[in-house]
N, C-alpha and C. Protein backbone atom coordinates (compact mmCIF):
# COMPACT_ATOMS: atom_id res chain seq x y z
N UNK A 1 -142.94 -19.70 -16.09
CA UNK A 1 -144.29 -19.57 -15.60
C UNK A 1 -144.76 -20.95 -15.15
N UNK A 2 -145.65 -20.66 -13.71
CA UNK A 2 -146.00 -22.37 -12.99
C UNK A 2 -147.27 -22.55 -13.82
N UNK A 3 -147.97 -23.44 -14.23
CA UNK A 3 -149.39 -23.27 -14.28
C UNK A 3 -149.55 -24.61 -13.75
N UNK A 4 -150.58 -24.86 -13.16
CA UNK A 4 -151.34 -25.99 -12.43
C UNK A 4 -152.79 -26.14 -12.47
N UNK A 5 -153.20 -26.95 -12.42
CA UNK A 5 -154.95 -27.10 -12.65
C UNK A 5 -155.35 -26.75 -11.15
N UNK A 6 -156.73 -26.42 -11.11
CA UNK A 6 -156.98 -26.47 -9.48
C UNK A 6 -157.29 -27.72 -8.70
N UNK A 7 -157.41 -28.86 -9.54
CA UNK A 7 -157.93 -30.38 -9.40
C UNK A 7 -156.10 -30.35 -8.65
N UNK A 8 -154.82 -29.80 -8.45
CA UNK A 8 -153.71 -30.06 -8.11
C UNK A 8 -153.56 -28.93 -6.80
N UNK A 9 -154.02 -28.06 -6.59
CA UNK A 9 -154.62 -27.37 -5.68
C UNK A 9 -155.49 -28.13 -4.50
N UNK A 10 -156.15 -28.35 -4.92
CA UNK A 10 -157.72 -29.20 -4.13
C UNK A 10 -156.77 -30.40 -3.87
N UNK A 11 -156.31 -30.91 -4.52
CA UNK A 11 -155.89 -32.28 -4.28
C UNK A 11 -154.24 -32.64 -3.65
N UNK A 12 -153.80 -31.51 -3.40
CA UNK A 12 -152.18 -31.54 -2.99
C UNK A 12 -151.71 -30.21 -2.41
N UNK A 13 -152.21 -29.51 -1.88
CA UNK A 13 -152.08 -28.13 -1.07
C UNK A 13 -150.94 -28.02 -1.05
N UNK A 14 -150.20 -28.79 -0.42
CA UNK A 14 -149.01 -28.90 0.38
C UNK A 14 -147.95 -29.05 -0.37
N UNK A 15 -147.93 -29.71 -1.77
CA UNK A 15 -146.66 -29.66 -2.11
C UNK A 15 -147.17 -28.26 -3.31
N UNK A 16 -148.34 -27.94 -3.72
CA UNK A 16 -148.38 -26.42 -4.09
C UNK A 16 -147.64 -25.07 -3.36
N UNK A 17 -148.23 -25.04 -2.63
CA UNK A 17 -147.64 -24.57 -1.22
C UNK A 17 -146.39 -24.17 -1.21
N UNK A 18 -145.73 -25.49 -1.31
CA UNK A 18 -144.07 -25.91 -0.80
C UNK A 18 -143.63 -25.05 -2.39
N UNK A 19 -144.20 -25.46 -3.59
CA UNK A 19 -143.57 -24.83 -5.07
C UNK A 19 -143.81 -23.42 -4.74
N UNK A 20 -144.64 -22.88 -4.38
CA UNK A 20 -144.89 -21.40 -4.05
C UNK A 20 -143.68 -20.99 -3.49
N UNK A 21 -143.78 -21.59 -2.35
CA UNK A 21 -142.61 -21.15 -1.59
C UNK A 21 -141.08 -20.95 -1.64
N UNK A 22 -140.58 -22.35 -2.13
CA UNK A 22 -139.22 -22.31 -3.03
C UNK A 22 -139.04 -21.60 -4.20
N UNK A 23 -139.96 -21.33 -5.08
CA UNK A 23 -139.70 -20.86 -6.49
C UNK A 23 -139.80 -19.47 -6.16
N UNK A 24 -140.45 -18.78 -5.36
CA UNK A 24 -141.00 -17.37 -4.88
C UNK A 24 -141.74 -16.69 -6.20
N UNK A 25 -141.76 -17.69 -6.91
CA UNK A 25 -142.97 -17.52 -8.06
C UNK A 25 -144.41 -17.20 -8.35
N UNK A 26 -145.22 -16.58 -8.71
CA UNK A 26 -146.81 -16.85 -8.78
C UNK A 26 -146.53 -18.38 -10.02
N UNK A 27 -148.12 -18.81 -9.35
CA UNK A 27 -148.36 -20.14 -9.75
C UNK A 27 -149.78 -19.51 -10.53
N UNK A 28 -149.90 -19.79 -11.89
CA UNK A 28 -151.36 -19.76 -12.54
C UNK A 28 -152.06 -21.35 -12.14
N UNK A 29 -153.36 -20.96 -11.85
CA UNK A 29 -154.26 -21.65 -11.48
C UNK A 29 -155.31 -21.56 -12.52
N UNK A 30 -155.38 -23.08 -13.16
CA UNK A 30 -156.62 -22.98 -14.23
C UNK A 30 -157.88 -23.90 -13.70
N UNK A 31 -158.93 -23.46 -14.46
CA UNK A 31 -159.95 -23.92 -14.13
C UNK A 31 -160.54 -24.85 -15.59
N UNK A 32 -160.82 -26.16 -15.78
CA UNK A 32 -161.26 -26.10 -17.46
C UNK A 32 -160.61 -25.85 -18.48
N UNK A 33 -159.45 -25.88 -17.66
CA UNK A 33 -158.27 -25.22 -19.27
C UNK A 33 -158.62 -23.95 -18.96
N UNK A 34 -158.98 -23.28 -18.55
CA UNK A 34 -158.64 -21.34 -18.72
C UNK A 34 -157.98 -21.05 -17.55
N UNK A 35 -157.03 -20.18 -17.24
CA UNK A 35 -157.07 -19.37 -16.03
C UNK A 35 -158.04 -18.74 -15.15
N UNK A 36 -157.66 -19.02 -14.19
CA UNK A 36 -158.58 -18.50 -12.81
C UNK A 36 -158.61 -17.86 -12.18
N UNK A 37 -156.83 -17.69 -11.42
CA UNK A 37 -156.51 -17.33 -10.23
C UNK A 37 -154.45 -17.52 -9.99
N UNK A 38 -153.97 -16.27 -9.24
CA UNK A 38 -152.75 -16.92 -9.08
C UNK A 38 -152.48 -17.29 -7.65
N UNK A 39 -152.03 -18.03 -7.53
CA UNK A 39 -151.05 -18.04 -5.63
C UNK A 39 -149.88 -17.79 -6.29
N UNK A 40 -149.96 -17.21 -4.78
CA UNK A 40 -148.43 -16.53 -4.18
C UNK A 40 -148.39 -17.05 -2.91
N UNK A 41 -146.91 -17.44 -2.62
CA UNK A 41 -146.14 -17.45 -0.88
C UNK A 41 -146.26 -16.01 -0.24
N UNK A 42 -146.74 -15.68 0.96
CA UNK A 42 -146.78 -14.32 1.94
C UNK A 42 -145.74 -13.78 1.43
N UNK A 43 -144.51 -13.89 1.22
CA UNK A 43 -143.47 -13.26 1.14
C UNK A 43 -143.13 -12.80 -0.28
N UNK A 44 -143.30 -13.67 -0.84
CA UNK A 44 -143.28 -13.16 -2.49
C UNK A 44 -144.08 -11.58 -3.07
N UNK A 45 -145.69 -11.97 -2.31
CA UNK A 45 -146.86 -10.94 -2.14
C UNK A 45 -146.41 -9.33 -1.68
N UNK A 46 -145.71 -9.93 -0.34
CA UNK A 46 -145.43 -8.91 0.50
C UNK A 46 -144.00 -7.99 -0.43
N UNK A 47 -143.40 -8.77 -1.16
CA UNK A 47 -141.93 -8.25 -1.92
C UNK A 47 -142.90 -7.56 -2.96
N UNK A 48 -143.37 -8.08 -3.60
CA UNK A 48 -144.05 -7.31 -4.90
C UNK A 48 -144.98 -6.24 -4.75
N UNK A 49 -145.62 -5.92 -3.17
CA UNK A 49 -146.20 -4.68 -3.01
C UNK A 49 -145.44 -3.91 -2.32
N UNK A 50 -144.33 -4.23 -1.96
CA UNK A 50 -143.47 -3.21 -1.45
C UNK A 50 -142.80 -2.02 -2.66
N UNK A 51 -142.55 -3.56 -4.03
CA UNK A 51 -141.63 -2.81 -5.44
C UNK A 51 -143.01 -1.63 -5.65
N UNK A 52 -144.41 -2.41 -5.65
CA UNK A 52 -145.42 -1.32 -6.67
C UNK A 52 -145.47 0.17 -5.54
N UNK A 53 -145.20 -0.37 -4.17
CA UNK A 53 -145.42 1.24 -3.47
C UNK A 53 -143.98 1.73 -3.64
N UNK A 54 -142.77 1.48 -4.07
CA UNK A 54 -141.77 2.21 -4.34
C UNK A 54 -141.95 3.00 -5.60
N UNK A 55 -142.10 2.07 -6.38
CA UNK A 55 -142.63 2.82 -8.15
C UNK A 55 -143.55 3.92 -8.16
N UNK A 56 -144.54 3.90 -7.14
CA UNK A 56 -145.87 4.93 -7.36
C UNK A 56 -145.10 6.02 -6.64
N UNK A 57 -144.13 5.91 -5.52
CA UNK A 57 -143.39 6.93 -4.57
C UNK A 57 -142.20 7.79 -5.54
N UNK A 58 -141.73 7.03 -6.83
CA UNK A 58 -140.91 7.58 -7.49
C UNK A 58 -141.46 8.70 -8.58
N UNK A 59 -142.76 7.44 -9.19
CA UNK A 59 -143.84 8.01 -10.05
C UNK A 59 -144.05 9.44 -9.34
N UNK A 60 -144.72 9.49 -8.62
CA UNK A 60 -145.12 10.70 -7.81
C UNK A 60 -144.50 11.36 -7.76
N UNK A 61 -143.21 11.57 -7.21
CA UNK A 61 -142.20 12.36 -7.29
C UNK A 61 -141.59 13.12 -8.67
N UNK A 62 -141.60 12.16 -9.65
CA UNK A 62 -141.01 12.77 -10.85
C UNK A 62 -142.53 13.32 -11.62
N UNK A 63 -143.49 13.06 -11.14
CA UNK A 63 -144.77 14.08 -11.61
C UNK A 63 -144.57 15.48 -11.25
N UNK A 64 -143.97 15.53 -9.30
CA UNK A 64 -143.83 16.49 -9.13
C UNK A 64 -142.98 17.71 -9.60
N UNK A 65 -141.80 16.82 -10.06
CA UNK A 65 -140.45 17.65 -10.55
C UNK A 65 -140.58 17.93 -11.87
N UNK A 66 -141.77 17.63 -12.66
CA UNK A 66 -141.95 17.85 -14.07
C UNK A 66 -142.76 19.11 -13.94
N UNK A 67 -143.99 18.48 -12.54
CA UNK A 67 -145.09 20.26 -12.54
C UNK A 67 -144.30 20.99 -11.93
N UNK A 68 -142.86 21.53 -12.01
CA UNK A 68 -141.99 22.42 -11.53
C UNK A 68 -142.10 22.84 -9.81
N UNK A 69 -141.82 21.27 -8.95
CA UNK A 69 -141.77 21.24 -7.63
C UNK A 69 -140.21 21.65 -7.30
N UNK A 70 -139.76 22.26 -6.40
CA UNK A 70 -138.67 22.51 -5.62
C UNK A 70 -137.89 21.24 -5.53
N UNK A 71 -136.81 20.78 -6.04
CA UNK A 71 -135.90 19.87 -6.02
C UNK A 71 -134.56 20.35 -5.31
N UNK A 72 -133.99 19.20 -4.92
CA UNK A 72 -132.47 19.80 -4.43
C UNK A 72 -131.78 19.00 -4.57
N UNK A 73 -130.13 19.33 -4.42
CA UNK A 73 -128.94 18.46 -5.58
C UNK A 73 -128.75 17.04 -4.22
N UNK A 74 -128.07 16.25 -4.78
CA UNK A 74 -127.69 15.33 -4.02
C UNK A 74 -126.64 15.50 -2.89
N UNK A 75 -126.04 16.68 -2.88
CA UNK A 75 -125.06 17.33 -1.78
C UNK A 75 -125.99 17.49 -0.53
N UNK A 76 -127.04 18.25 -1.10
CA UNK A 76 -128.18 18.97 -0.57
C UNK A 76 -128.89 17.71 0.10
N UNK A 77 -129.14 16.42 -0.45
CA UNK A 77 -129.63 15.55 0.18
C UNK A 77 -128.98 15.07 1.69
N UNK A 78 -127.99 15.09 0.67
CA UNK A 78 -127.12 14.13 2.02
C UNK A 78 -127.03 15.06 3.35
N UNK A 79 -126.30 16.61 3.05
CA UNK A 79 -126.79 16.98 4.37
C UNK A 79 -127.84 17.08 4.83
N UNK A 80 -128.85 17.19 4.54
CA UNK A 80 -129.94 17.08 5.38
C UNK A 80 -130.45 15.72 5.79
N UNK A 81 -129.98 15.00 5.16
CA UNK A 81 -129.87 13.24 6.01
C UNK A 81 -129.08 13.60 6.92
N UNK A 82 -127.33 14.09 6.84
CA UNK A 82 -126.80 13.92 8.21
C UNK A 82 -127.50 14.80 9.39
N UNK A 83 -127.84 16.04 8.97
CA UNK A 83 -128.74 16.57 10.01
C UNK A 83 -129.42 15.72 10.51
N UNK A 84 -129.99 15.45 9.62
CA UNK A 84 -131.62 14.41 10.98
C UNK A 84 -130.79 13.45 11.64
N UNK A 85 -129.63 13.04 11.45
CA UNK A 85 -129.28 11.96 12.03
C UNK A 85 -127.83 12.36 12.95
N UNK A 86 -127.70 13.49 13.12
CA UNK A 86 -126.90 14.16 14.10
C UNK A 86 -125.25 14.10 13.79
N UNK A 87 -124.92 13.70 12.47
CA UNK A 87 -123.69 14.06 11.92
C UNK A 87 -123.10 14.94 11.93
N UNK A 88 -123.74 16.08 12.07
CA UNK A 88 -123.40 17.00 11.78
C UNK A 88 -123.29 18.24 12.75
């Protein structure tokens, strides 16, 4: 875990910034000794809301297959992938 004061923020952007970026880490940002705030690099951000909309897409799904939704086997998957994609 990064933690940094914001007096290192305010006062050095750039090599914050640069640690964001290489580490692909969140950085805690304190204020007074407490936490404040985290940065993140665009890309780090963008990776970690991609994982939470996969999880809620799985979540969802296995809600459905528990309230007794129509499922089909993995044979069943695949052809109908090659269908859409003209394998077949």
């Amino acid at each position: 875990m990064i933690i940094k004061a914001s007096a290192a923020l305010r006062n050095d952007y750039t090599s914050i910034s640069n640690l964001a970026k290489t580490t692909k880490e969140p950085i805690y940002i304190t204020k007074n000794g407490e936490g404040d705030m985290v940065l993140m690099s665009i890309d780090a951000f963008e990776k970690r809301e991609q994982v939470l909309k996969l999880r809620a897409k799985v979540l969802q799904a296995e809600e459905e297959r528990i309230s007794g939704a129509k499922t089909m086997s993995v044979s069943e998957a695949r052809k109908k992938l090659r269908e859409r994609v003209g394998e077949i």
